[in-house]
PDB file of N, CA and C in Angstrom:
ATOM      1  N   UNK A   1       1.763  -4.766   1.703  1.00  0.00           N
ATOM      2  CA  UNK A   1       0.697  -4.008   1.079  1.00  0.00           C
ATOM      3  C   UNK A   1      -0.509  -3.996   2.016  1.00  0.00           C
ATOM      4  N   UNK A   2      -1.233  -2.740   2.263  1.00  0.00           N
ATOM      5  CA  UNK A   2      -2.402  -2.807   3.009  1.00  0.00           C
ATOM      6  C   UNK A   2      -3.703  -3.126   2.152  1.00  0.00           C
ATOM      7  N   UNK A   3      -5.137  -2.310   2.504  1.00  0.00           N
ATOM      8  CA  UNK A   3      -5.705  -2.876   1.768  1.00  0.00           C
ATOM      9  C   UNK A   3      -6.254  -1.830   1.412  1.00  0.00           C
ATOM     10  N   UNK A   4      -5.758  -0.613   1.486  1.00  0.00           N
ATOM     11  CA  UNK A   4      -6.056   0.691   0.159  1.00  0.00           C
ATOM     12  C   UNK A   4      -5.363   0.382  -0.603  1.00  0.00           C
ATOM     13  N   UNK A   5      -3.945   0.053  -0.223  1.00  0.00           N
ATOM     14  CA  UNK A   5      -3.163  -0.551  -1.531  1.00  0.00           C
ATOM     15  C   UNK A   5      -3.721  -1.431  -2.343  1.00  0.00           C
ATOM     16  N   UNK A   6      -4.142  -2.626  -1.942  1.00  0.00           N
ATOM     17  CA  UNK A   6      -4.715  -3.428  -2.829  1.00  0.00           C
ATOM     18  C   UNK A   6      -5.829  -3.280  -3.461  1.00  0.00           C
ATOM     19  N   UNK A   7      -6.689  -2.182  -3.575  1.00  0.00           N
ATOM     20  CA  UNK A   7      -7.587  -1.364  -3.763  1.00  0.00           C
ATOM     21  C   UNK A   7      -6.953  -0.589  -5.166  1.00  0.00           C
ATOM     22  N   UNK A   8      -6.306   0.021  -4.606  1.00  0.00           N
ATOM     23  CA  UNK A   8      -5.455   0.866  -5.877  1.00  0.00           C
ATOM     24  C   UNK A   8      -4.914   0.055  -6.735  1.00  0.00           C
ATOM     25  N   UNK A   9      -4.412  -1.545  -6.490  1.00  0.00           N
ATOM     26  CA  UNK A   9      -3.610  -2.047  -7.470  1.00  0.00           C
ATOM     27  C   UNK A   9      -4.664  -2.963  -8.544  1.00  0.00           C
ATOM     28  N   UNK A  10      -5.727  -3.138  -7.379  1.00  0.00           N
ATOM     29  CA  UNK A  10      -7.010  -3.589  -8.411  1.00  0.00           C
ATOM     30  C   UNK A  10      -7.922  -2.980  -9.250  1.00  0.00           C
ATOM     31  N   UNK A  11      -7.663  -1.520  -9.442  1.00  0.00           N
ATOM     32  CA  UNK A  11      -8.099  -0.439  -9.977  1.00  0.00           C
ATOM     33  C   UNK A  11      -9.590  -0.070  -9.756  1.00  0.00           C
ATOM     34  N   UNK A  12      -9.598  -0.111  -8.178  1.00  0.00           N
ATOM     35  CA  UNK A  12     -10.876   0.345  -7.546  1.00  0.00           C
ATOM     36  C   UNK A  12     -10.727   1.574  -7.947  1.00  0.00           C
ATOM     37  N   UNK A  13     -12.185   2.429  -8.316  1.00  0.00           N
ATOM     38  CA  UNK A  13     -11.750   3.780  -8.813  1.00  0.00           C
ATOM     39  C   UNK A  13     -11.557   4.794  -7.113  1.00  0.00           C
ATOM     40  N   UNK A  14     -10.848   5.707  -7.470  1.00  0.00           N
ATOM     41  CA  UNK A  14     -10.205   6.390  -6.726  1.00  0.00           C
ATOM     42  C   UNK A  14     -11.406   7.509  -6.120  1.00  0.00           C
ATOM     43  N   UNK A  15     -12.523   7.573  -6.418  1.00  0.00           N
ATOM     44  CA  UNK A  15     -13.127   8.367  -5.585  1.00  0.00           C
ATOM     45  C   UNK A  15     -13.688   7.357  -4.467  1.00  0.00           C
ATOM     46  N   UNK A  16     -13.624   6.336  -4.830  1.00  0.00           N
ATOM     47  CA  UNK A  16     -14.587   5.138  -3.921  1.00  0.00           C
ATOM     48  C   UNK A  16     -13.347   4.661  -2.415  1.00  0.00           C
ATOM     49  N   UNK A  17     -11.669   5.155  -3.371  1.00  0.00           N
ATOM     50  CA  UNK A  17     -10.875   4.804  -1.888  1.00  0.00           C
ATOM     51  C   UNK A  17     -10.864   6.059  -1.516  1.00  0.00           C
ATOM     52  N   UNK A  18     -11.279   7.114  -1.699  1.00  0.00           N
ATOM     53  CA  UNK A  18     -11.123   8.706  -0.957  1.00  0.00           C
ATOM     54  C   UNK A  18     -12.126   8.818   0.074  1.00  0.00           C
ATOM     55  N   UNK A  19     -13.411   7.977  -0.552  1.00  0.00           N
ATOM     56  CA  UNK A  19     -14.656   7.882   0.385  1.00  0.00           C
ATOM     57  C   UNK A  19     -14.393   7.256   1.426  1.00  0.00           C
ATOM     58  N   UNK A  20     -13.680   5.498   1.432  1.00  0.00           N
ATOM     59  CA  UNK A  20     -12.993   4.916   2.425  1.00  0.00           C
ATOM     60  C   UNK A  20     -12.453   5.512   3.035  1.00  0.00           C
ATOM     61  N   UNK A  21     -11.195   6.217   3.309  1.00  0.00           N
ATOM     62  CA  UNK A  21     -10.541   7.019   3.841  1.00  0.00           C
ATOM     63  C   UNK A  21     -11.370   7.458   4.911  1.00  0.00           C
ATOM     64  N   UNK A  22     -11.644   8.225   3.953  1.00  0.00           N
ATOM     65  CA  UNK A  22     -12.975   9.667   4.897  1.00  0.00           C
ATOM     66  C   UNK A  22     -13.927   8.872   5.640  1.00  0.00           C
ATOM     67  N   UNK A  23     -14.327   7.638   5.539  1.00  0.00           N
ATOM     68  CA  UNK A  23     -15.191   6.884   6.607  1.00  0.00           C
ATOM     69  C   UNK A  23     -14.327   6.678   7.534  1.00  0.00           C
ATOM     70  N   UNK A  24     -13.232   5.979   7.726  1.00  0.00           N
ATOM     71  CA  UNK A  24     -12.693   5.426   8.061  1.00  0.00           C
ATOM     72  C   UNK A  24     -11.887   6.458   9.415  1.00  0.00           C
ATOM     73  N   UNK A  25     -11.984   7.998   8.366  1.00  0.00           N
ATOM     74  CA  UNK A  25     -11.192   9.096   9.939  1.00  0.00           C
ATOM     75  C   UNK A  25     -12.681   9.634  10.371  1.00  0.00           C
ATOM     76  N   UNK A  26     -13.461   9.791   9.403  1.00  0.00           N
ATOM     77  CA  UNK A  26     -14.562  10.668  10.444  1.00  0.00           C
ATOM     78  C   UNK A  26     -15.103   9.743  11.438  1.00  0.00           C
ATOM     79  N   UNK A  27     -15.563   7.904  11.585  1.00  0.00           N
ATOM     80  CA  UNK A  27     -15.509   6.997  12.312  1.00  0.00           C
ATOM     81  C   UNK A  27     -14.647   6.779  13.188  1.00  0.00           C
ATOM     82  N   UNK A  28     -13.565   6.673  12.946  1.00  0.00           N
ATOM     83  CA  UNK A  28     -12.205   6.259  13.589  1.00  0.00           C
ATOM     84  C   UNK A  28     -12.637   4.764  14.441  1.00  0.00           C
ATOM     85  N   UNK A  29     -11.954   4.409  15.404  1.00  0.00           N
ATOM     86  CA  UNK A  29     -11.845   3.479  16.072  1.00  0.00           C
ATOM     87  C   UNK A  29     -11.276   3.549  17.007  1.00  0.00           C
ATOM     88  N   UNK A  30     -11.529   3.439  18.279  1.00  0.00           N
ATOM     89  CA  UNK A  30     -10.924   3.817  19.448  1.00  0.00           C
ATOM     90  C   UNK A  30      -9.857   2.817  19.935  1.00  0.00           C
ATOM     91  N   UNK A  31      -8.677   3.005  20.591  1.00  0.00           N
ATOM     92  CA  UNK A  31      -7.569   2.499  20.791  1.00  0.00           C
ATOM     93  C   UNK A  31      -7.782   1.181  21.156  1.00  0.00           C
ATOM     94  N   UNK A  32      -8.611   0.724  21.996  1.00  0.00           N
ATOM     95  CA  UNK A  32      -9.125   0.091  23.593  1.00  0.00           C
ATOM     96  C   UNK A  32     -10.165  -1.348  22.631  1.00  0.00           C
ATOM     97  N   UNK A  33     -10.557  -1.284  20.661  1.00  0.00           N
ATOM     98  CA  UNK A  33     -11.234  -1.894  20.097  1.00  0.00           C
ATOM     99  C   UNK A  33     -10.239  -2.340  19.260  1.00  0.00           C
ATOM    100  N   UNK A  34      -9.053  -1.729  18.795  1.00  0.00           N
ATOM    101  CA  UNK A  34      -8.259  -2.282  17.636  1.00  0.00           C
ATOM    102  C   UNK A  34      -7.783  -3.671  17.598  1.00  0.00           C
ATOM    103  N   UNK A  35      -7.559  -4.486  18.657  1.00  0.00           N
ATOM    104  CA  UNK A  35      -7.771  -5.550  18.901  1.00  0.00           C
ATOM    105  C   UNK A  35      -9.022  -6.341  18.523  1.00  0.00           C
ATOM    106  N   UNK A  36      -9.706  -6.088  17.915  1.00  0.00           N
ATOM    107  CA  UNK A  36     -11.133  -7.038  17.424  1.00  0.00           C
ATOM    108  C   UNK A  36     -11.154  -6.739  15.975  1.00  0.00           C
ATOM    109  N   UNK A  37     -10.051  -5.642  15.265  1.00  0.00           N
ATOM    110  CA  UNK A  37     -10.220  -5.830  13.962  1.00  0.00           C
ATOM    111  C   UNK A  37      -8.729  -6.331  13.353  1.00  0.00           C
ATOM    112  N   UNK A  38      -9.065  -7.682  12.383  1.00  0.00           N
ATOM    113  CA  UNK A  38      -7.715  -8.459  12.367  1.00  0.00           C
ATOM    114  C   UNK A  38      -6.933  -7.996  11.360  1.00  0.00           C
ATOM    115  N   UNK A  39      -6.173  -8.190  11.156  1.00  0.00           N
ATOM    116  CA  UNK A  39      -5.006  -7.589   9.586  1.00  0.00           C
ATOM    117  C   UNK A  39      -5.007  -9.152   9.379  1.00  0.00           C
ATOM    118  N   UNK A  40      -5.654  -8.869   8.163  1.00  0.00           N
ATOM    119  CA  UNK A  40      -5.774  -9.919   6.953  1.00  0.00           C
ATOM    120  C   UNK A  40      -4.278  -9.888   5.906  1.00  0.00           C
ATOM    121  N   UNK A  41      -3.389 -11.280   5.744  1.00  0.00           N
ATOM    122  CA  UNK A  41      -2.504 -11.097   4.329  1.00  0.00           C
ATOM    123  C   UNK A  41      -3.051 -11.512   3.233  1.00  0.00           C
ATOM    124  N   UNK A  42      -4.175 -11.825   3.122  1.00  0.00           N
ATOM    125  CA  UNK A  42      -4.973 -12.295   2.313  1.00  0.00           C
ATOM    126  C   UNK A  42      -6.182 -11.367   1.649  1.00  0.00           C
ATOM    127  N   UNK A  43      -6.353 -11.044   0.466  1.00  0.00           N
ATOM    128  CA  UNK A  43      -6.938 -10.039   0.196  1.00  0.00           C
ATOM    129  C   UNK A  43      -8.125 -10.262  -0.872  1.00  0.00           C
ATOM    130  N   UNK A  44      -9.371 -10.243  -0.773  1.00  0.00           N
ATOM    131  CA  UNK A  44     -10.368 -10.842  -2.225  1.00  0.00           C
ATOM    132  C   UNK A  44     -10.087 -10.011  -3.411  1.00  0.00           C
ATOM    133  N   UNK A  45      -9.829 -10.848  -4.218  1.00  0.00           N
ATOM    134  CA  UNK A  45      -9.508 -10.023  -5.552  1.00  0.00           C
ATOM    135  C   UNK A  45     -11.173 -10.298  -6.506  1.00  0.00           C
ATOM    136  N   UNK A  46     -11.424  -9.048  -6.969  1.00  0.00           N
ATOM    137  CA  UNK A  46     -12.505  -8.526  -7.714  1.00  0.00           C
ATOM    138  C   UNK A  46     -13.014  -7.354  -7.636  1.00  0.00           C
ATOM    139  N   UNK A  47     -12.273  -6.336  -8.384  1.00  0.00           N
ATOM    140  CA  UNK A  47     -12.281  -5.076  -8.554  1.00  0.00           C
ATOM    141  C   UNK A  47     -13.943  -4.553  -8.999  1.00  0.00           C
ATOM    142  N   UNK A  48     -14.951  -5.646  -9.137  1.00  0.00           N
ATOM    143  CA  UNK A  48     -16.026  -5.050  -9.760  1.00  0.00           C
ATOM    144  C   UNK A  48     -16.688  -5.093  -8.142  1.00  0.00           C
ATOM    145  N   UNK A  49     -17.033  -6.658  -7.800  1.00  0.00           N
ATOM    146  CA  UNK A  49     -17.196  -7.118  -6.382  1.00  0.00           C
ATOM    147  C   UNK A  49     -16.829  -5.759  -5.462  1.00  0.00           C
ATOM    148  N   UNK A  50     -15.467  -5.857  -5.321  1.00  0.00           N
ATOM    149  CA  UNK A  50     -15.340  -4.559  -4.349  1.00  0.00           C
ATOM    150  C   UNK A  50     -16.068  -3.637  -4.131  1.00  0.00           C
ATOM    151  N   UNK A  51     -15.791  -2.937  -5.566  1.00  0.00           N
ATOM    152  CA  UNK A  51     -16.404  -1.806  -6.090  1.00  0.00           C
ATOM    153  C   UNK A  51     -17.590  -1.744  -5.419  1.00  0.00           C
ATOM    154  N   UNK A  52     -18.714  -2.648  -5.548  1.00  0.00           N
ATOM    155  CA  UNK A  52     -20.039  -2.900  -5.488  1.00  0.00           C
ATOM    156  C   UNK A  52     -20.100  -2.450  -3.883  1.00  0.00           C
ATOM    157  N   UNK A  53     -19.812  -3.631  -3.076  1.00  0.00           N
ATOM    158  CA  UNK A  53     -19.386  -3.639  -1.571  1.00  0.00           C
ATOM    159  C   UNK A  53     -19.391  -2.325  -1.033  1.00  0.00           C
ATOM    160  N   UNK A  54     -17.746  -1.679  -1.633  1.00  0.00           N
ATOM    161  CA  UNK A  54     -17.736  -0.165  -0.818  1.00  0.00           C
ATOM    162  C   UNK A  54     -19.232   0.506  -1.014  1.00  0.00           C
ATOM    163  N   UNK A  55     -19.548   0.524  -2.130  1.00  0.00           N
ATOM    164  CA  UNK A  55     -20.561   1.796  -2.197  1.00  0.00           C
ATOM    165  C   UNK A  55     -21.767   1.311  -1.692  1.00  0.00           C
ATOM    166  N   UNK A  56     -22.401  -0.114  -1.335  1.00  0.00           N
ATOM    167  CA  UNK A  56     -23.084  -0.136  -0.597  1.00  0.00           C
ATOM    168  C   UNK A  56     -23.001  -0.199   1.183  1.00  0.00           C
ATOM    169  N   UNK A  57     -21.898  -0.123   1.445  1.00  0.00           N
ATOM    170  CA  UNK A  57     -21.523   0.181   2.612  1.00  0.00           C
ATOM    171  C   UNK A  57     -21.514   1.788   2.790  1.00  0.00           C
ATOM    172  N   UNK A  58     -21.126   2.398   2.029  1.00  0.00           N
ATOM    173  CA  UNK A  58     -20.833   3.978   2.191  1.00  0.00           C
ATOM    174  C   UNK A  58     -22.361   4.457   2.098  1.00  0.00           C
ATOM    175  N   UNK A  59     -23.215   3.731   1.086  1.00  0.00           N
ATOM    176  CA  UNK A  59     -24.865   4.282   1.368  1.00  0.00           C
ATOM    177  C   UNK A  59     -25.288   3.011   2.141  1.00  0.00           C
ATOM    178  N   UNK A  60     -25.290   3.002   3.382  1.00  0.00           N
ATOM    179  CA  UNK A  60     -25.425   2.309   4.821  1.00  0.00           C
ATOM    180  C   UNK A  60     -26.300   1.047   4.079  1.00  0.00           C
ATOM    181  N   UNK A  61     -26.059   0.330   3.058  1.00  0.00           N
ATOM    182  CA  UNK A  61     -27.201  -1.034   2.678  1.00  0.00           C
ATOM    183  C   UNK A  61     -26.346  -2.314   3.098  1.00  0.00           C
ATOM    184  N   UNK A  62     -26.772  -3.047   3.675  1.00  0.00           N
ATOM    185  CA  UNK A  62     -26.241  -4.282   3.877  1.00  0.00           C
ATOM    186  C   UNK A  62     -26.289  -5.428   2.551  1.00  0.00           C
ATOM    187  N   UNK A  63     -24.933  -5.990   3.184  1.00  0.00           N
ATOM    188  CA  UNK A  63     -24.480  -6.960   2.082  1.00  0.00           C
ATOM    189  C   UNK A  63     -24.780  -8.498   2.333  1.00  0.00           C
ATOM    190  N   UNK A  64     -25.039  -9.149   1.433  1.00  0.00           N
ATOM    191  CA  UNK A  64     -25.362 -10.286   1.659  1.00  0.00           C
ATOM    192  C   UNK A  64     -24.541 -11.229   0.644  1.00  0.00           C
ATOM    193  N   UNK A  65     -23.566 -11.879   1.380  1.00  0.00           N
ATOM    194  CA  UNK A  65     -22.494 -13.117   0.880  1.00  0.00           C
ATOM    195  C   UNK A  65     -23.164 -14.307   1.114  1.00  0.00           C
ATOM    196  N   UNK A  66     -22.763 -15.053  -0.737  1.00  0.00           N
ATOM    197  CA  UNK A  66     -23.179 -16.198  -0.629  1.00  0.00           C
ATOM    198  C   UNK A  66     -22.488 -16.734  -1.354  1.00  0.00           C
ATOM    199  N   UNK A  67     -22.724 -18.269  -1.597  1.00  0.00           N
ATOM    200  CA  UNK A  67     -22.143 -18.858  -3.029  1.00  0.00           C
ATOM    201  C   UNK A  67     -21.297 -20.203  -1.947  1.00  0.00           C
ATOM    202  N   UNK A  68     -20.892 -20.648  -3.204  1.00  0.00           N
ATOM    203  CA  UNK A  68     -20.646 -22.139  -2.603  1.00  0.00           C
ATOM    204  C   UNK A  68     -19.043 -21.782  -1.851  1.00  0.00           C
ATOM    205  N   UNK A  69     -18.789 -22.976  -1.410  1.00  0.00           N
ATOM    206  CA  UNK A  69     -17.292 -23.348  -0.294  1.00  0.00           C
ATOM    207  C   UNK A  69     -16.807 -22.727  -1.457  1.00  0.00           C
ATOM    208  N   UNK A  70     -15.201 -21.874  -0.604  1.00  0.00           N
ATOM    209  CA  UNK A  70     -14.311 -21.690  -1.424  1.00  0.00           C
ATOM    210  C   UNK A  70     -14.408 -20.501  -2.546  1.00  0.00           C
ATOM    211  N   UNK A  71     -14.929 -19.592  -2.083  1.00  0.00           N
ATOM    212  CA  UNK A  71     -15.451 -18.359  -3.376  1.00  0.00           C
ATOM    213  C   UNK A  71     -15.248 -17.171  -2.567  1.00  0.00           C
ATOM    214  N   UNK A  72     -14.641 -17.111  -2.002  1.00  0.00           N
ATOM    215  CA  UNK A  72     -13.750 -16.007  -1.001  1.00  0.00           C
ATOM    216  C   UNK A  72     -14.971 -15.315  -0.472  1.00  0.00           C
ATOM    217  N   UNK A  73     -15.728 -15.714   0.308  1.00  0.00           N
ATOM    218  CA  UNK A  73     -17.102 -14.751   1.246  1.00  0.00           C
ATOM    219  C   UNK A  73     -16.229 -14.498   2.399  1.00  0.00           C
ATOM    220  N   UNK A  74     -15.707 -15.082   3.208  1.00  0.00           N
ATOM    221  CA  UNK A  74     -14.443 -14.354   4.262  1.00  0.00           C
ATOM    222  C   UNK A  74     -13.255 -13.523   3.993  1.00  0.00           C
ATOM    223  N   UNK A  75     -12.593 -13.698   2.900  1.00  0.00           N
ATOM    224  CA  UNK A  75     -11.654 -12.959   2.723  1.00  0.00           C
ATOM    225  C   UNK A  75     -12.427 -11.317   1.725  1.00  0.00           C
ATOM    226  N   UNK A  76     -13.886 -11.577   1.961  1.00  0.00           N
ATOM    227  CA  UNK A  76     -14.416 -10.097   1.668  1.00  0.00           C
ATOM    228  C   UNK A  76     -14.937  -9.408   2.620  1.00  0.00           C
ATOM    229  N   UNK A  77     -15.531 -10.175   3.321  1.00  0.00           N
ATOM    230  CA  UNK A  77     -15.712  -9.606   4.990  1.00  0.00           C
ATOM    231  C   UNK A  77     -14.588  -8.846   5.309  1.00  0.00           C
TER     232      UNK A  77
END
């Protein structure tokens, strides 16, 4: 499973993974960088969390992770 999939299975709403998408080709990533972004099997589960995340990423606001050891702040990165 990737991680639109896991997106879809957490019932992120579906205009918020169409927006992903569409960042993701009008950005792209050049061949010569794909090496610096890792494939995670590990995936943060919290469909509200997410939620939140994408759309402040898609309106360019930065996120700020906190909270104690062990509360998945890396596996949301």
């Amino acid at each position: 499973m990737d991680i639109i999939d896991n997106l879809r299975v957490q019932g992120v709403d579906e205009k918020l993974i169409e927006d992903v998408l569409y960042f993701r080709n009008y950005y792209g990533l050049e061949k010569d960088l794909e090496y610096r972004v890792t494939k995670s099997k590990t995936y943060f589960y919290g469909k509200d969390i997410l939620s939140m995340c994408i759309a402040a990423i898609l309106e360019e606001e930065n996120i700020l992770l906190s909270g104690p050891k062990a509360t998945g702040k890396k596996l949301t990165c």
